[in-house]
Protein backbone atom coordinates (compact mmCIF):
# COMPACT_ATOMS: atom_id res chain seq x y z
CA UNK A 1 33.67 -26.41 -1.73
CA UNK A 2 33.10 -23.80 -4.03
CA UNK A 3 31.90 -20.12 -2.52
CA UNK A 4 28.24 -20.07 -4.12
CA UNK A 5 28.21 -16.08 -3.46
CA UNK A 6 31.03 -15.36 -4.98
CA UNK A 7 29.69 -17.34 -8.16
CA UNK A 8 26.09 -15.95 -8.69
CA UNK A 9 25.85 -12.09 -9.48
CA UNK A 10 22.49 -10.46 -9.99
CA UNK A 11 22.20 -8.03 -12.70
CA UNK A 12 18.92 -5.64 -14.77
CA UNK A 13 18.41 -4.50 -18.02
CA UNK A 14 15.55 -2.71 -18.73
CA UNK A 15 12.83 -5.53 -18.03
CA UNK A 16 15.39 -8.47 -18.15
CA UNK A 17 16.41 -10.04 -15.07
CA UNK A 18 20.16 -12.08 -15.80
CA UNK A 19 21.61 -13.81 -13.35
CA UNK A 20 24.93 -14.47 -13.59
CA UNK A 21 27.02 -17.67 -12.98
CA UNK A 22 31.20 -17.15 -12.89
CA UNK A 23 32.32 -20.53 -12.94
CA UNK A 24 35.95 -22.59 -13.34
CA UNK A 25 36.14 -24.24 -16.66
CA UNK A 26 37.41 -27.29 -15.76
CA UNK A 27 35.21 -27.84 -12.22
CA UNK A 28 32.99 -30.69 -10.73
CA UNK A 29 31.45 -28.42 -8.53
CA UNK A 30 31.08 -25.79 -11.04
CA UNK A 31 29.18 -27.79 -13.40
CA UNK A 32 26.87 -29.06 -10.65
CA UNK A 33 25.86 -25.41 -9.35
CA UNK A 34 24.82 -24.66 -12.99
CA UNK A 35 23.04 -27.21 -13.22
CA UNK A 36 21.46 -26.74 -10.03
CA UNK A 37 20.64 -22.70 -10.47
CA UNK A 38 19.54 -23.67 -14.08
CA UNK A 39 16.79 -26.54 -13.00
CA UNK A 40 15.79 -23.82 -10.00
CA UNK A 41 15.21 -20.48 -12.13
CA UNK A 42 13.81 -22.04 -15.09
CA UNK A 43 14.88 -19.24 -17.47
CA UNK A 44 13.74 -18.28 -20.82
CA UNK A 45 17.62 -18.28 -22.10
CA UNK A 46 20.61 -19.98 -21.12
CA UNK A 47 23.55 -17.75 -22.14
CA UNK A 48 26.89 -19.73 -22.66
CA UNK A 49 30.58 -18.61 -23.27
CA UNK A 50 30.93 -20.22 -26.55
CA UNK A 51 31.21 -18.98 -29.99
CA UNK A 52 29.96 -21.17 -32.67
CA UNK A 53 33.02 -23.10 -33.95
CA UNK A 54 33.28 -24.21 -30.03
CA UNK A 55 29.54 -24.75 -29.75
CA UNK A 56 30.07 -27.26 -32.77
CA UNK A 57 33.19 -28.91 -31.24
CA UNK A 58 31.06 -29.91 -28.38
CA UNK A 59 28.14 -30.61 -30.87
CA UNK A 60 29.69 -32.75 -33.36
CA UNK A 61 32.16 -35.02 -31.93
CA UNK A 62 33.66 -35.80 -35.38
CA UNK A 63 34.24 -32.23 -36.77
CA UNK A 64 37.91 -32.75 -37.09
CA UNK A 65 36.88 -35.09 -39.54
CA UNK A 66 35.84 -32.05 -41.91
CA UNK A 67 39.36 -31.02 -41.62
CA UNK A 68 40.99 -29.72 -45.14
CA UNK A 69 44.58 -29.01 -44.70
CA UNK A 70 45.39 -27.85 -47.76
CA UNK A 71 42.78 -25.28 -47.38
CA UNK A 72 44.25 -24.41 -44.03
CA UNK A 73 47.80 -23.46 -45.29
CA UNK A 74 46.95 -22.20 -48.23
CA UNK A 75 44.72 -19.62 -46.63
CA UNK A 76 47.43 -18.99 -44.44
CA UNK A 77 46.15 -20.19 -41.03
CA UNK A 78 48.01 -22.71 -39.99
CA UNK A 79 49.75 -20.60 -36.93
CA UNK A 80 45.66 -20.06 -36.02
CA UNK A 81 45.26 -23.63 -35.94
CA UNK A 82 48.22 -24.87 -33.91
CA UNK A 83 47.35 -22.14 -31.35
CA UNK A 84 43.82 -23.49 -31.13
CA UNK A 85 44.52 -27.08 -30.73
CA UNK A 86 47.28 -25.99 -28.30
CA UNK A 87 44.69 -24.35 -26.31
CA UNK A 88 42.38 -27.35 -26.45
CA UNK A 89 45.39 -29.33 -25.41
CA UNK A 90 45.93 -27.28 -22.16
CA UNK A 91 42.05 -27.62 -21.15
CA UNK A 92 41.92 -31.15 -21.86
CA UNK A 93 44.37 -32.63 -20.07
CA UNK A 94 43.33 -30.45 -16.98
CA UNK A 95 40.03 -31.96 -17.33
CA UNK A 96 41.23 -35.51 -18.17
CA UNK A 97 43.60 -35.13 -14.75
CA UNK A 98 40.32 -34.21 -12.80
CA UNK A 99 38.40 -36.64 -14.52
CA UNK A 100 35.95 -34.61 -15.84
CA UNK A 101 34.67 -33.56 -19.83
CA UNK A 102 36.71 -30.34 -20.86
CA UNK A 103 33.80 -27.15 -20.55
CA UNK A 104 31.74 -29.25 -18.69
CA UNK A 105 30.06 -26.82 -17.16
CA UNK A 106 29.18 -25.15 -20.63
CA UNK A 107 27.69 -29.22 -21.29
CA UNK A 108 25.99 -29.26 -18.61
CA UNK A 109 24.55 -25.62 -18.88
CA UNK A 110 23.44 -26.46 -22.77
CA UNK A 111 21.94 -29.96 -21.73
CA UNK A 112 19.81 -28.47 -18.44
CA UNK A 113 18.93 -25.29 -20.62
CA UNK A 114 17.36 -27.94 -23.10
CA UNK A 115 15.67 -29.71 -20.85
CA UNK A 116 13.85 -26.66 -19.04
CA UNK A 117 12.83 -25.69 -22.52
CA UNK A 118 15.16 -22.31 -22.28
CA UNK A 119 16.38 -20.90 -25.63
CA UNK A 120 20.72 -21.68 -26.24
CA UNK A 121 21.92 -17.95 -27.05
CA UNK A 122 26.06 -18.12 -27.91
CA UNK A 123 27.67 -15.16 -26.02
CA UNK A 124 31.17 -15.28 -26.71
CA UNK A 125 33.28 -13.82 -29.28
CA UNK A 126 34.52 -16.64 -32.17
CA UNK A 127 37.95 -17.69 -31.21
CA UNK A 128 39.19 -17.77 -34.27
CA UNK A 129 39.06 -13.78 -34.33
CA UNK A 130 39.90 -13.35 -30.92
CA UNK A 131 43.58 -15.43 -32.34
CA UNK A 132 43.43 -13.20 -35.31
CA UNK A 133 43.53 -9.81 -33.80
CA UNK A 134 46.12 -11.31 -31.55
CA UNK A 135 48.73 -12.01 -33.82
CA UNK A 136 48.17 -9.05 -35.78
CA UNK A 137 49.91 -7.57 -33.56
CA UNK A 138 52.72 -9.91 -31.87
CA UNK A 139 55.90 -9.87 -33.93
CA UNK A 140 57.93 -12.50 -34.97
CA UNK A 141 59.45 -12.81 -31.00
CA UNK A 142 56.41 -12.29 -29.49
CA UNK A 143 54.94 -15.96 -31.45
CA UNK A 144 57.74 -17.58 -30.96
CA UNK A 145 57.49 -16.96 -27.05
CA UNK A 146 53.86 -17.92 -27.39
CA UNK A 147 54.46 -20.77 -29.67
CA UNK A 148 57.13 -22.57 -27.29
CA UNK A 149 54.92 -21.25 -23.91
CA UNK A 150 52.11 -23.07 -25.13
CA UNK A 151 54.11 -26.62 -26.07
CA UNK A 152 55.67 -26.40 -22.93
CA UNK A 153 52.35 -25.70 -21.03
CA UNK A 154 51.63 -29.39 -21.75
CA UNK A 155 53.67 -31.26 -19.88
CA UNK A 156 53.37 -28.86 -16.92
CA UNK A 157 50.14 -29.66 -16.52
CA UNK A 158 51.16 -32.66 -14.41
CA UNK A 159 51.82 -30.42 -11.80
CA UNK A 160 48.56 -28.57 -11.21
CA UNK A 161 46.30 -30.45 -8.30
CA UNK A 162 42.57 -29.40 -7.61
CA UNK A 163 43.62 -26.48 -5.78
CA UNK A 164 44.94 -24.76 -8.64
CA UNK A 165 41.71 -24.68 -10.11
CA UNK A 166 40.47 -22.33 -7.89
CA UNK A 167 43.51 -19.74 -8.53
CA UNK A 168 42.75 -20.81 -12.21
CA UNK A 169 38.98 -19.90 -12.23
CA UNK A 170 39.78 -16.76 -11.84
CA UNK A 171 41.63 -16.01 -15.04
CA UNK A 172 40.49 -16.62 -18.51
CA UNK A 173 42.12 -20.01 -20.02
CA UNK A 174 43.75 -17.65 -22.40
CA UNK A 175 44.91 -14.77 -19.76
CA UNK A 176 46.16 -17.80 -17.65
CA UNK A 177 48.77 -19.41 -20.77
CA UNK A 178 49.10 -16.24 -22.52
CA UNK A 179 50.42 -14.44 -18.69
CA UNK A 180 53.95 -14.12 -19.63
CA UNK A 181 53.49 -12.36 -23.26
CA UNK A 182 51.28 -10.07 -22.20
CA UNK A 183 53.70 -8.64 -19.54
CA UNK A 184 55.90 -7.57 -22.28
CA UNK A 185 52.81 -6.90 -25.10
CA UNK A 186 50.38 -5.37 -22.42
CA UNK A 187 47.76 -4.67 -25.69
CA UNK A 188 47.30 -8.52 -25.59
CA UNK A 189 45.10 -7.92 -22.36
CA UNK A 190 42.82 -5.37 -24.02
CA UNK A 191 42.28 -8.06 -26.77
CA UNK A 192 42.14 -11.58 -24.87
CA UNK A 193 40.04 -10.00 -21.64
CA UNK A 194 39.09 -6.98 -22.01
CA UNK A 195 37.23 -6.65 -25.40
CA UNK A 196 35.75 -10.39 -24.70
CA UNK A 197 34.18 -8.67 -21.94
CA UNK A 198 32.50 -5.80 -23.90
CA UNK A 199 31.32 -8.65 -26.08
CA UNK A 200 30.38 -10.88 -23.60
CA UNK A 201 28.47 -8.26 -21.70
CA UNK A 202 26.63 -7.34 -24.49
CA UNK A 203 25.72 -10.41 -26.28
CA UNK A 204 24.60 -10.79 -22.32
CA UNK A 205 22.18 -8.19 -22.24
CA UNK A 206 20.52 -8.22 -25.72
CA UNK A 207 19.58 -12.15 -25.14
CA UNK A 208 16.37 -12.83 -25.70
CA UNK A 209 13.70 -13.57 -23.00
CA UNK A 210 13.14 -11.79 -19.91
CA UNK A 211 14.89 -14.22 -17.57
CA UNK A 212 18.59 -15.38 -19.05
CA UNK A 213 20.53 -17.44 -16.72
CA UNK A 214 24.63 -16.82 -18.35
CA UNK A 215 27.17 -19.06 -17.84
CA UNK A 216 30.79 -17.52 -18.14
CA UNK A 217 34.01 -18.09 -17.07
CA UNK A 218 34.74 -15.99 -13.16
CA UNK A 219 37.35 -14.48 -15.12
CA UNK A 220 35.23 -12.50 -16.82
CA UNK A 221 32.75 -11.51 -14.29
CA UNK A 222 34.81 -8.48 -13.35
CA UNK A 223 34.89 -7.19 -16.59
CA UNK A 224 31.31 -7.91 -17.51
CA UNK A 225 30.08 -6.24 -14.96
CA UNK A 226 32.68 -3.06 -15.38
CA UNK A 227 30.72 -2.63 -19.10
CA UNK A 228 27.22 -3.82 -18.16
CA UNK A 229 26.06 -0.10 -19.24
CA UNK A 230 28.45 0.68 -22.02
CA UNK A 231 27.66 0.81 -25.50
CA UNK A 232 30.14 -1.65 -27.10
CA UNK A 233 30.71 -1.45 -31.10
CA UNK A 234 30.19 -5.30 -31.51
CA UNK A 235 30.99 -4.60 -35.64
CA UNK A 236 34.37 -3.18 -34.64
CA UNK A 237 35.19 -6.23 -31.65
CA UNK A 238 34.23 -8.61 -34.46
CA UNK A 239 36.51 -7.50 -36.97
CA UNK A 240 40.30 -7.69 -37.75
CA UNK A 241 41.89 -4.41 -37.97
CA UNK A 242 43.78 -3.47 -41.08
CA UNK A 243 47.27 -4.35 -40.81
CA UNK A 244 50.00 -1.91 -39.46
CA UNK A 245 51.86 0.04 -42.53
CA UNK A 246 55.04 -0.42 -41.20
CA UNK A 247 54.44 -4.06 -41.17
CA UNK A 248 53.22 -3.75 -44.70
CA UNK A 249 55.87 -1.53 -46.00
CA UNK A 250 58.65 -3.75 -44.19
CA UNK A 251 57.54 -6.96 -46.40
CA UNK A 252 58.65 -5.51 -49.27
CA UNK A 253 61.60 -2.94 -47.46
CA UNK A 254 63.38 -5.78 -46.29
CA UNK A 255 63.53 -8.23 -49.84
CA UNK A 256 64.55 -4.96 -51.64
CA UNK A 257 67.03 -3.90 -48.86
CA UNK A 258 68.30 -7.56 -49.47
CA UNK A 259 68.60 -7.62 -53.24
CA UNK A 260 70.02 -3.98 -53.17
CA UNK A 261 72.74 -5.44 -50.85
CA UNK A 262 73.85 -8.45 -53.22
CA UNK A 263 73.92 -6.36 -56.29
CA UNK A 264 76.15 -3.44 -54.50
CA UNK A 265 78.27 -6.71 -53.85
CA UNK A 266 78.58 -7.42 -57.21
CA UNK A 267 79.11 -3.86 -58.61
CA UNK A 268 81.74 -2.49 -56.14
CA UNK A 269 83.44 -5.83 -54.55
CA UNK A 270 83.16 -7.70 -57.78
CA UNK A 271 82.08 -11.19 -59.22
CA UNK A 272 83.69 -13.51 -56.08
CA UNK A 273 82.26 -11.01 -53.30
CA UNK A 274 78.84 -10.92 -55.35
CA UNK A 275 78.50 -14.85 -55.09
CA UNK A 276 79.85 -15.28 -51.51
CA UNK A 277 77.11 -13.05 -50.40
CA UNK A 278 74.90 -15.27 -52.27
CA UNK A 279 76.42 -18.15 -51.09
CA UNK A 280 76.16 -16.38 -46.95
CA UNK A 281 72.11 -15.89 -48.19
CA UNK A 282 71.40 -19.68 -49.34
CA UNK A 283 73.29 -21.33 -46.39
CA UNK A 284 71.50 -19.00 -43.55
CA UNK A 285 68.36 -18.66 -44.94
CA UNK A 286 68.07 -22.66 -46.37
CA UNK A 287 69.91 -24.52 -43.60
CA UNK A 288 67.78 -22.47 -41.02
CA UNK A 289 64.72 -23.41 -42.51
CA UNK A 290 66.15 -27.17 -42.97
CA UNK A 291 66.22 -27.29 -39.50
CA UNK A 292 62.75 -26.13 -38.18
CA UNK A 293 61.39 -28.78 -40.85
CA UNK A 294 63.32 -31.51 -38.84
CA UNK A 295 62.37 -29.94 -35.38
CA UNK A 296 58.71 -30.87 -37.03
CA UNK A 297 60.19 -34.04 -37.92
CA UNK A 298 59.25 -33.43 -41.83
CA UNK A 299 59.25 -35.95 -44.44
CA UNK A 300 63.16 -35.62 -46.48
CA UNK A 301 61.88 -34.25 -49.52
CA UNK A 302 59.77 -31.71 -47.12
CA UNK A 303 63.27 -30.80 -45.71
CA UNK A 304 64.62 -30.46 -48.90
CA UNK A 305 62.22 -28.77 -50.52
CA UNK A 306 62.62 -25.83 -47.52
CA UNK A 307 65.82 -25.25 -47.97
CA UNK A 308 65.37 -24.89 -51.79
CA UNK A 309 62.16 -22.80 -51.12
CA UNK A 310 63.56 -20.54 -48.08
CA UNK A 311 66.08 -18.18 -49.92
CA UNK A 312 63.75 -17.88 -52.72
CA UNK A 313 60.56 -17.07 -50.80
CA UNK A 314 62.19 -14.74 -48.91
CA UNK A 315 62.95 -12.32 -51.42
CA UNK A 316 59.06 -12.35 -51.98
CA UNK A 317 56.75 -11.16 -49.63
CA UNK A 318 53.76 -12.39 -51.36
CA UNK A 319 55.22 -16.34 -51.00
CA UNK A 320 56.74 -18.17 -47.40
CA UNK A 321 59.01 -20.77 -46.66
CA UNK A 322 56.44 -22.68 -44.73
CA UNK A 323 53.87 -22.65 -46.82
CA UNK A 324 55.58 -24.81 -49.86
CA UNK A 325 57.33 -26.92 -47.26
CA UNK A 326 53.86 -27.77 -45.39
CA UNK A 327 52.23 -28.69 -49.02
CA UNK A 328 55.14 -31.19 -49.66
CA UNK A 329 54.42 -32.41 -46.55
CA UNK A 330 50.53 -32.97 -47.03
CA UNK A 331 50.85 -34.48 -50.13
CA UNK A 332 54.26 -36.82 -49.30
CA UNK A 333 52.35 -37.77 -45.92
CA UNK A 334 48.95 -37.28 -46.56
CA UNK A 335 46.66 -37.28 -43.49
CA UNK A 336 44.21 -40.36 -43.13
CA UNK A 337 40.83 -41.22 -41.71
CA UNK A 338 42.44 -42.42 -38.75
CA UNK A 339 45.08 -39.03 -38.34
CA UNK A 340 41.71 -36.87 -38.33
CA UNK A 341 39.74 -39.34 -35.96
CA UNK A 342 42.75 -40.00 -33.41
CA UNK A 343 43.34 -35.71 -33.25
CA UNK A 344 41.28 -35.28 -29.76
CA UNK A 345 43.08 -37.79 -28.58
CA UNK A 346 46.27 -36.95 -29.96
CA UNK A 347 46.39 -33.38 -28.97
CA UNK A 348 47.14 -34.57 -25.50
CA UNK A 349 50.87 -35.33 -25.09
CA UNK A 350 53.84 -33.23 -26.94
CA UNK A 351 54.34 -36.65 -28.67
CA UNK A 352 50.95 -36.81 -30.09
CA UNK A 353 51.54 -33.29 -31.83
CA UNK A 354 54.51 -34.61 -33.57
CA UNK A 355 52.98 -37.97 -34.59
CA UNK A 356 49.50 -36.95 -35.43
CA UNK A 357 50.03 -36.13 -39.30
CA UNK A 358 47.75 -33.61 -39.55
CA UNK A 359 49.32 -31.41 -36.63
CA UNK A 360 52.92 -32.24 -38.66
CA UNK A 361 52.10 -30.17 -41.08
CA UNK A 362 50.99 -27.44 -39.63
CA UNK A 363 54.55 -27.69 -37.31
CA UNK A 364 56.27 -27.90 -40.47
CA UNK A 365 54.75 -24.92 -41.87
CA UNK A 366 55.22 -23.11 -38.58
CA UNK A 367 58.54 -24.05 -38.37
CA UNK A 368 60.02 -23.57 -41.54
CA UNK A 369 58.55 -19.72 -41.58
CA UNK A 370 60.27 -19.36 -37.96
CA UNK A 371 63.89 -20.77 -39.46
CA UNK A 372 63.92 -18.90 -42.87
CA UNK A 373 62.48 -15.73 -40.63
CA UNK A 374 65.33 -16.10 -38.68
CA UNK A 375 67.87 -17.03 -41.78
CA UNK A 376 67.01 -13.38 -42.95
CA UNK A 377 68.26 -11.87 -40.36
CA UNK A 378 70.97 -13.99 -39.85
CA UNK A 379 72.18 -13.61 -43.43
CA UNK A 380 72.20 -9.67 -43.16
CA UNK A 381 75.42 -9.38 -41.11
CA UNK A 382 77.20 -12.06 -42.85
CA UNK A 383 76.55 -10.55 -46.17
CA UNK A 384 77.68 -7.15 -45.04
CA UNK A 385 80.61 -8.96 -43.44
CA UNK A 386 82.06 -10.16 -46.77
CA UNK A 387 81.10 -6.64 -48.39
């Protein structure tokens, strides 16, 4: 059984009275005490660690349905995506091994708020900025790690019994998959945990009503109750800062560093060194690509079309790899009805991921940026091999 005192904290502001419920995500016994404390207090607002894109994903059952893939690589957030329904993947099949709804207790605290007539107030930060100001600032390493962490987290979720959801509640879903990154990118705390909790803790506070009943992960109680009385800049926690200039600068550093390097090869080894360092670009940089589009299990002319892309749109920083490869893929395999309605389900199992061909495409974009990122690098020594 679940420790009730170690679940429902007490706090004030001004003439508020919160009390507040640190629950497991994926918990029977969680979403019964909610429900219980919630039908008991009768509150004026139920507080609930959603944003609104999750709040609509519980809402509308059918959202995937809305789904427009083109949009989503051409405004360069497929990585965003594939995280997200990675993340969605590790919850559900916790909850589907437990038998239980994924964020039932956030159900369950939405459908008893309703039916004491208390006001829904959304609390949490939207994930899809949270993600954002993530992988601002995770290099190329750093999402690959993630990337391969959070595939793999999948089919370890076999392994995790009842127990483990009580060493579970007590990390964010996020901290939890996210635990080996952030030992070696520490800064990924501050953004996953610790500015959720300035967030959460205010968004807490300035609810409306004068008796709020919030339901948040225990992960976060901590933290929420560490900034109950700071002043948080919510404008700043809700926006994505400006990207690094030495990130910037090394977009275009690195093409020119490149095309510098393959005309010195032409001007001081001559004509044949000039096109063998050409040749050293095209193979690295195309075949690398080639082969995260078949990883993805791409469609042949996708394949093709990313190693004729990769050496090309890596010379421009305003143009990737991935992104033409993924829109050959949407429109030589273009998703159906059926790809968009079978996603929940298919979000479940590595295999899913792979067969599904909405999530496809966004490996296919993912991948083919990973290989031709790679090819660059690759290419560098081999040029400067043959100079």
């Amino acid at each position: 059984m679940i420790n009730n005192s170690n679940m429902i904290h007490h706090l004030n502001f001004e003439n508020k009275e919160i009390i507040l419920l640190g629950t497991a995500h994926v918990s029977k016994e969680s979403a019964q005490l909610v429900k219980q404390v919630i039908e008991d207090e009768k509150p004026d607002t139920v507080c609930v660690e959603l944003c609104e894109s999750r709040y609509q994903s519980i809402r509308q059952k059918d959202m995937w349905q809305d789904t427009d893939i083109i949009k989503v690589i051409r405004e360069k957030k497929s990585f965003l995506l594939l995280t997200n329904l990675l993340l969605a993947s590790f919850q559900k099949r916790i909850a589907k091994k437990l038998n239980i709804k994924p964020g039932q207790e956030m159900i369950q605290a939405i459908e008893t708020g309703e039916a004491v007539g208390a006001e829904i107030h959304l609390a949490d930060r939207d994930i899809r900025t949270t993600l954002s100001r993530t992988w601002r600032i995770m290099g190329l390493w750093g999402k690959l790690k993630l990337l391969f962490q959070l595939i793999l987290s999948i089919g370890e979720v076999e392994e995790i019994t009842e127990e483990d959801i009580e060493k579970i509640k007590q990390q964010d879903v996020l901290e939890t998959l996210l635990a080996d990154v952030g030992k070696s990118l520490p800064v990924l705390k501050d953004i996953l945990i610790d500015e959720r909790d300035q967030y959460l803790a205010h968004k807490i506070r300035t609810a409306p009503g004068n008796k709020i009943i919030a339901v948040v992960g225990a992960g976060h109680v901590p933290g929420i109750k560490q900034y109950w009385n700071a002043d948080a800049d919510i404008k700043t926690l809700e926006q994505l800062p400006p990207k690094g200039k030495i990130s910037g600068l090394l977009k275009w550093i690195i093409p020119s560093a490149i095309l510098v390097l393959l005309i010195s090869g032409f001007f001081y080894g001559g004509a044949d060194t000039g096109k063998n360092m050409i040749l050293w670009w095209i193979l690295a940089n195309g075949l690398l690509a080639g082969i995260g589009a078949v990883i993805a299990f791409a469609h042949p002319l996708t394949i093709l079309s990313s190693v004729l892309a990769a050496p090309l749109t890596s010379l421009n920083p305003m143009i990737a790899a991935g992104w033409v490869s993924g829109l050959v893929e949407a429109f030589s395999r273009k998703p159906k009805v059926k790809d968009l309605e079978n996603l929940p389900e298919d979000i479940l199992s590595i295999r899913g991921f792979w067969k599904n061909k909405v999530t496809r495409i966004l490996l296919v974009v993912v991948f083919t940026n990973m290989g031709s990122a790679i090819g660059t690098f690759v290419a560098i020594p081999l040029m400067l091999k043959v100079l």
